[in-house]
N, C-alpha and C. Protein backbone atom coordinates (compact mmCIF):
# COMPACT_ATOMS: atom_id res chain seq x y z
N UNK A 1 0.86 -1.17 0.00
CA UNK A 1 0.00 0.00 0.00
C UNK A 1 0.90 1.23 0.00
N UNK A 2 0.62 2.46 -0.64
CA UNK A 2 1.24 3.07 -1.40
C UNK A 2 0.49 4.27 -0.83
N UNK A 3 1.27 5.90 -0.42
CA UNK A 3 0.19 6.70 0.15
C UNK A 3 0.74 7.98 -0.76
N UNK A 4 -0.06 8.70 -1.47
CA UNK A 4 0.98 10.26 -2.53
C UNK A 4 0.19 11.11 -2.41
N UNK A 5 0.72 12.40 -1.97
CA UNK A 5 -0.03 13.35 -1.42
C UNK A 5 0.82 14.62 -2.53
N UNK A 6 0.02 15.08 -3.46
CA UNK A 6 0.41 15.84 -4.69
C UNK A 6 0.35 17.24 -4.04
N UNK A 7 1.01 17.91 -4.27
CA UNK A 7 1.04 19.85 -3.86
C UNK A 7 0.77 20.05 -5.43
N UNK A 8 0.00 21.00 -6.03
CA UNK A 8 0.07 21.48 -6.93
C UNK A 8 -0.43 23.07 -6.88
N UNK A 9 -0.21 24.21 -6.84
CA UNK A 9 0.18 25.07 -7.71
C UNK A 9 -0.24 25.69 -9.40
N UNK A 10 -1.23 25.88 -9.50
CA UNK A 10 -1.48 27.12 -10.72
C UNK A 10 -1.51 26.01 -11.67
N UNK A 11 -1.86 24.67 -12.18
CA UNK A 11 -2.49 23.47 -12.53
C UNK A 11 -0.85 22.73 -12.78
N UNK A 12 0.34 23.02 -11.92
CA UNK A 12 1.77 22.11 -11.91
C UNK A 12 1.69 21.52 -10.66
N UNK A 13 2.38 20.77 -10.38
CA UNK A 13 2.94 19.78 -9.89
C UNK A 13 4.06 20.35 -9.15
N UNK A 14 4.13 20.75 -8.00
CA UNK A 14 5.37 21.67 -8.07
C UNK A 14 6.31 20.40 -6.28
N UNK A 15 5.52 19.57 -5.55
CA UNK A 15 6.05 18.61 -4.78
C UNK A 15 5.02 17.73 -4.48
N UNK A 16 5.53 16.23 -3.98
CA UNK A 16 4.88 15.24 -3.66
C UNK A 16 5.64 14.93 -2.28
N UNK A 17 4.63 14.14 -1.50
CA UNK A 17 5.19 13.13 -0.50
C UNK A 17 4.39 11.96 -1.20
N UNK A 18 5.86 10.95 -0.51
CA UNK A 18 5.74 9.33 -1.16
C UNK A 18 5.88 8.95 -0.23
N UNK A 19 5.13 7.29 0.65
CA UNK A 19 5.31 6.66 1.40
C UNK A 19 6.56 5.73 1.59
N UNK A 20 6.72 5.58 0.07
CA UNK A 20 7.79 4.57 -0.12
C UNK A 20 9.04 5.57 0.19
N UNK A 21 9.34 6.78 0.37
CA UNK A 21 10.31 7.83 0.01
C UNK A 21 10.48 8.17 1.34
N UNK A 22 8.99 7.93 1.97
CA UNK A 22 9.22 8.89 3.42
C UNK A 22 9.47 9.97 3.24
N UNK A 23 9.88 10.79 2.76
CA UNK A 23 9.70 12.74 2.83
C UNK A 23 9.33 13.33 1.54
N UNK A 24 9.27 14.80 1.73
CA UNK A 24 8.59 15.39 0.81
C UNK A 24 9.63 15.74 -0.41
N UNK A 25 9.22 15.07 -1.91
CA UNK A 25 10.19 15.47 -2.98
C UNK A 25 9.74 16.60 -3.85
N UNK A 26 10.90 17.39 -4.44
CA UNK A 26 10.35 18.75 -5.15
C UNK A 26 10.69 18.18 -6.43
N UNK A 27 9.23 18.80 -7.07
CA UNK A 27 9.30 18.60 -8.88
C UNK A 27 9.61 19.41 -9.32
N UNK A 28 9.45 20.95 -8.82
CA UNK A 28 9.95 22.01 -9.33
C UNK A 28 10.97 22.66 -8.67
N UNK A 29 11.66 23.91 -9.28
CA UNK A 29 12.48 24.98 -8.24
C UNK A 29 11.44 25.18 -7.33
N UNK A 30 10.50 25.84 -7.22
CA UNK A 30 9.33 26.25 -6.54
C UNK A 30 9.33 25.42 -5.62
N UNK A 31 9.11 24.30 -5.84
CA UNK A 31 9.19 22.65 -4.45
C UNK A 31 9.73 22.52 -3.57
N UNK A 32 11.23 23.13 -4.30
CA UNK A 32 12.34 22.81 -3.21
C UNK A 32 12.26 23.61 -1.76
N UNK A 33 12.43 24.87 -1.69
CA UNK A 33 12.06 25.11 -0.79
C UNK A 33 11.00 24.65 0.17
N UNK A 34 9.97 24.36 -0.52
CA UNK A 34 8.70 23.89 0.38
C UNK A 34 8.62 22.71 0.63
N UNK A 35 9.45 21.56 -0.33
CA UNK A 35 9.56 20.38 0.05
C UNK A 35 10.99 20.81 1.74
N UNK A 36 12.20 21.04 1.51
CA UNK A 36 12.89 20.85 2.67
C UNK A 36 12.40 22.06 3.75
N UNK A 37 11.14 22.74 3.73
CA UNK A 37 10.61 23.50 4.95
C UNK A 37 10.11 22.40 5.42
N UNK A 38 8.89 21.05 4.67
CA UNK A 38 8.14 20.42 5.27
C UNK A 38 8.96 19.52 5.97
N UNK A 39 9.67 18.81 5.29
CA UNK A 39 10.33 17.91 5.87
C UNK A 39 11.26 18.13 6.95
N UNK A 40 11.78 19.55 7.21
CA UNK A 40 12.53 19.96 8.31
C UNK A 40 11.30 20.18 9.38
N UNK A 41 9.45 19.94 9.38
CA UNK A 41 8.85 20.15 10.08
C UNK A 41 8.65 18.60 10.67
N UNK A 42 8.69 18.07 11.30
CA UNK A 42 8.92 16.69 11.88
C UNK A 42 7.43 16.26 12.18
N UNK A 43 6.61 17.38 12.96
CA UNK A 43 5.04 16.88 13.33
C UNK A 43 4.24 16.89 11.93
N UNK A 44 4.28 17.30 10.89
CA UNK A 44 4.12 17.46 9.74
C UNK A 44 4.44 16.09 8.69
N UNK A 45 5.58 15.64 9.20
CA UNK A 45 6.45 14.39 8.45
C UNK A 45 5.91 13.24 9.14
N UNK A 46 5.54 13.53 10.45
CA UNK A 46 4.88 12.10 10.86
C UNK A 46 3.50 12.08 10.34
N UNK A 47 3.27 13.00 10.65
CA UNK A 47 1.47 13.26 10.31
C UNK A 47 1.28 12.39 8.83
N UNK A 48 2.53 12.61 7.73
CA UNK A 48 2.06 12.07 6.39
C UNK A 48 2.61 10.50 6.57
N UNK A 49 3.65 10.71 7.08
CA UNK A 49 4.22 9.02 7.11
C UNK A 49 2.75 8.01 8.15
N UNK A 50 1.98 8.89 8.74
CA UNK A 50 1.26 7.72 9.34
C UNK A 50 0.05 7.97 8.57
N UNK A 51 -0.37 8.82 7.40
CA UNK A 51 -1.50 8.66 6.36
C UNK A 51 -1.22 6.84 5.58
N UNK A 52 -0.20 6.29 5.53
CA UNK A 52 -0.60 5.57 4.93
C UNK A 52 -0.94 4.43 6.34
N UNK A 53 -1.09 4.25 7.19
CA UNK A 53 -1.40 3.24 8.03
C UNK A 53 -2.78 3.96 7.83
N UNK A 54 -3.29 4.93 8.48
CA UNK A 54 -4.88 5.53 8.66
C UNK A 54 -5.69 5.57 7.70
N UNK A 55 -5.18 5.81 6.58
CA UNK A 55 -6.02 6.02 4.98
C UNK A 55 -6.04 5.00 4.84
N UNK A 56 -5.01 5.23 3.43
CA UNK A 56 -4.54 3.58 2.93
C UNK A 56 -4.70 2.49 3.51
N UNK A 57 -4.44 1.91 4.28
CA UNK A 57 -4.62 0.45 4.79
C UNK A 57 -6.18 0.61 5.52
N UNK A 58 -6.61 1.18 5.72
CA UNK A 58 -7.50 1.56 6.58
C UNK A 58 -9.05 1.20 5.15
N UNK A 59 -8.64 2.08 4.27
CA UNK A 59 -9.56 2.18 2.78
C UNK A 59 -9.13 0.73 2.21
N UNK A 60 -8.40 0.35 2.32
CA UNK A 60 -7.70 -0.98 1.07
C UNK A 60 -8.73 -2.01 2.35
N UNK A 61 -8.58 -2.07 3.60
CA UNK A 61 -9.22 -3.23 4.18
C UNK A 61 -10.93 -3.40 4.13
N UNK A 62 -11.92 -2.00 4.10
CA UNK A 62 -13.21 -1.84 3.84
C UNK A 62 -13.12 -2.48 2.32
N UNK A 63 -12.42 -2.22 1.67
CA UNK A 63 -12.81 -2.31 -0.07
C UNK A 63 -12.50 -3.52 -0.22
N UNK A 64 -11.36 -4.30 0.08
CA UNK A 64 -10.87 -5.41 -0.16
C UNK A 64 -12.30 -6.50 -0.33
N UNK A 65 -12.52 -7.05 0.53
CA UNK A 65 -14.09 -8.06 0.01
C UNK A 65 -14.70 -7.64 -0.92
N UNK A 66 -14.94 -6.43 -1.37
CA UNK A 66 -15.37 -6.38 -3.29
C UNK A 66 -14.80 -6.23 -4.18
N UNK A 67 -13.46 -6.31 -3.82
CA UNK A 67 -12.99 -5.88 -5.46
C UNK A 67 -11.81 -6.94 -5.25
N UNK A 68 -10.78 -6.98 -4.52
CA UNK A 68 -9.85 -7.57 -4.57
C UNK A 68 -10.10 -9.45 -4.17
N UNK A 69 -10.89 -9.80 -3.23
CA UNK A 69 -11.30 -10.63 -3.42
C UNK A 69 -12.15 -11.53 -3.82
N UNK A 70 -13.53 -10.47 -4.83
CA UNK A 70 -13.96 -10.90 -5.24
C UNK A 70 -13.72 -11.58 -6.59
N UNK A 71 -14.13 -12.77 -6.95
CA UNK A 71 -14.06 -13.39 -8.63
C UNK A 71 -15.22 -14.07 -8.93
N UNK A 72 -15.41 -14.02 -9.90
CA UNK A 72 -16.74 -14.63 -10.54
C UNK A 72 -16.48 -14.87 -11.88
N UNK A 73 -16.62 -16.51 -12.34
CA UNK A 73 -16.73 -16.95 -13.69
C UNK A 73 -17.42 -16.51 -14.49
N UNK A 74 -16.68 -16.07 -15.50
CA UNK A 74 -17.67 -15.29 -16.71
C UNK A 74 -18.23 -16.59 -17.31
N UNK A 75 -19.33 -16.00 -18.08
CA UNK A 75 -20.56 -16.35 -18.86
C UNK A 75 -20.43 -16.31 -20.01
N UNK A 76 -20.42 -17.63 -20.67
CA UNK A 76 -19.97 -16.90 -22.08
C UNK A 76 -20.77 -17.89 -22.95
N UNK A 77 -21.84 -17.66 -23.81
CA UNK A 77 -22.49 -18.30 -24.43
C UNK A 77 -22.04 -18.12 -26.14
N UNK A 78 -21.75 -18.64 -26.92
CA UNK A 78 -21.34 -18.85 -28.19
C UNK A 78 -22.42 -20.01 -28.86
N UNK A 79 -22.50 -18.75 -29.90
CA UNK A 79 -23.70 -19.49 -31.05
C UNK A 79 -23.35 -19.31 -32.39
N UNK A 80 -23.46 -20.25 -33.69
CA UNK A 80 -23.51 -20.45 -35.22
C UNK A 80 -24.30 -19.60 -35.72
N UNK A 81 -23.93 -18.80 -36.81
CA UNK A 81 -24.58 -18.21 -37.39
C UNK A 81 -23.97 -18.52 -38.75
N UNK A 82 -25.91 -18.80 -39.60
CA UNK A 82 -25.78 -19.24 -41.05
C UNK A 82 -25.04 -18.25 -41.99
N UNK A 83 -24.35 -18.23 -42.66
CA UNK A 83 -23.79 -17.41 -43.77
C UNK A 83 -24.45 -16.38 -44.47
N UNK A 84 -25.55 -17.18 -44.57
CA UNK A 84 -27.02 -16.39 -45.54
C UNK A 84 -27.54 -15.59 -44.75
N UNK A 85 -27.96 -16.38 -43.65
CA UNK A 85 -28.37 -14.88 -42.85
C UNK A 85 -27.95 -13.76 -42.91
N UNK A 86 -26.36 -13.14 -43.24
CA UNK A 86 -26.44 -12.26 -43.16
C UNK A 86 -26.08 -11.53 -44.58
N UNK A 87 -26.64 -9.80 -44.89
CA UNK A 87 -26.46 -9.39 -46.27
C UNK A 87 -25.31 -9.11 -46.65
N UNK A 88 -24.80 -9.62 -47.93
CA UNK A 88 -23.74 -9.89 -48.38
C UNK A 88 -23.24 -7.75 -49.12
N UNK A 89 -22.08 -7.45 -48.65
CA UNK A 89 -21.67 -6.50 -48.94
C UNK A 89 -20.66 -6.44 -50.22
């Protein structure tokens, strides 16, 4: 489980936090600063590092019994059709 929390900025992309990364990365010049303000904020850095236990795992375990473990054999009926039946182009 995977947790990405996008900053965007004037319709860019300008930093993300990644769970897998643990801190905040800058996509832009603009980022940088605001990515190493956040991450020099520690109550801030935990707050996102524990979104993926509270969200994520939290959302993946309600959903899981319909989607991930559900399966069901498709249906598949196949039938002949005469030649003539249909108009010749």
């Amino acid at each position: 489980v995977r947790f990405l929390e996008r900053q965007i900025y004037n319709r860019q992309q300008f930093a993300h936090f990644d769970s897998e990364v643990g801190k905040y990365v800058a996509d832009t010049p603009l980022g940088e600063l605001q990515a190493e303000y956040w991450n020099n904020n520690t109550e801030r850095l935990e707050y996102a590092r524990g979104e993926v236990d509270r969200f994520c795992r939290h959302n993946y375990g309600v959903g899981e019994p319909f989607t991930v473990q559900r399966s069901v054999e498709p249906k598949v009926r196949v039938s002949a059709l005469q030649s003539g039946s249909l108009p010749e182009t």
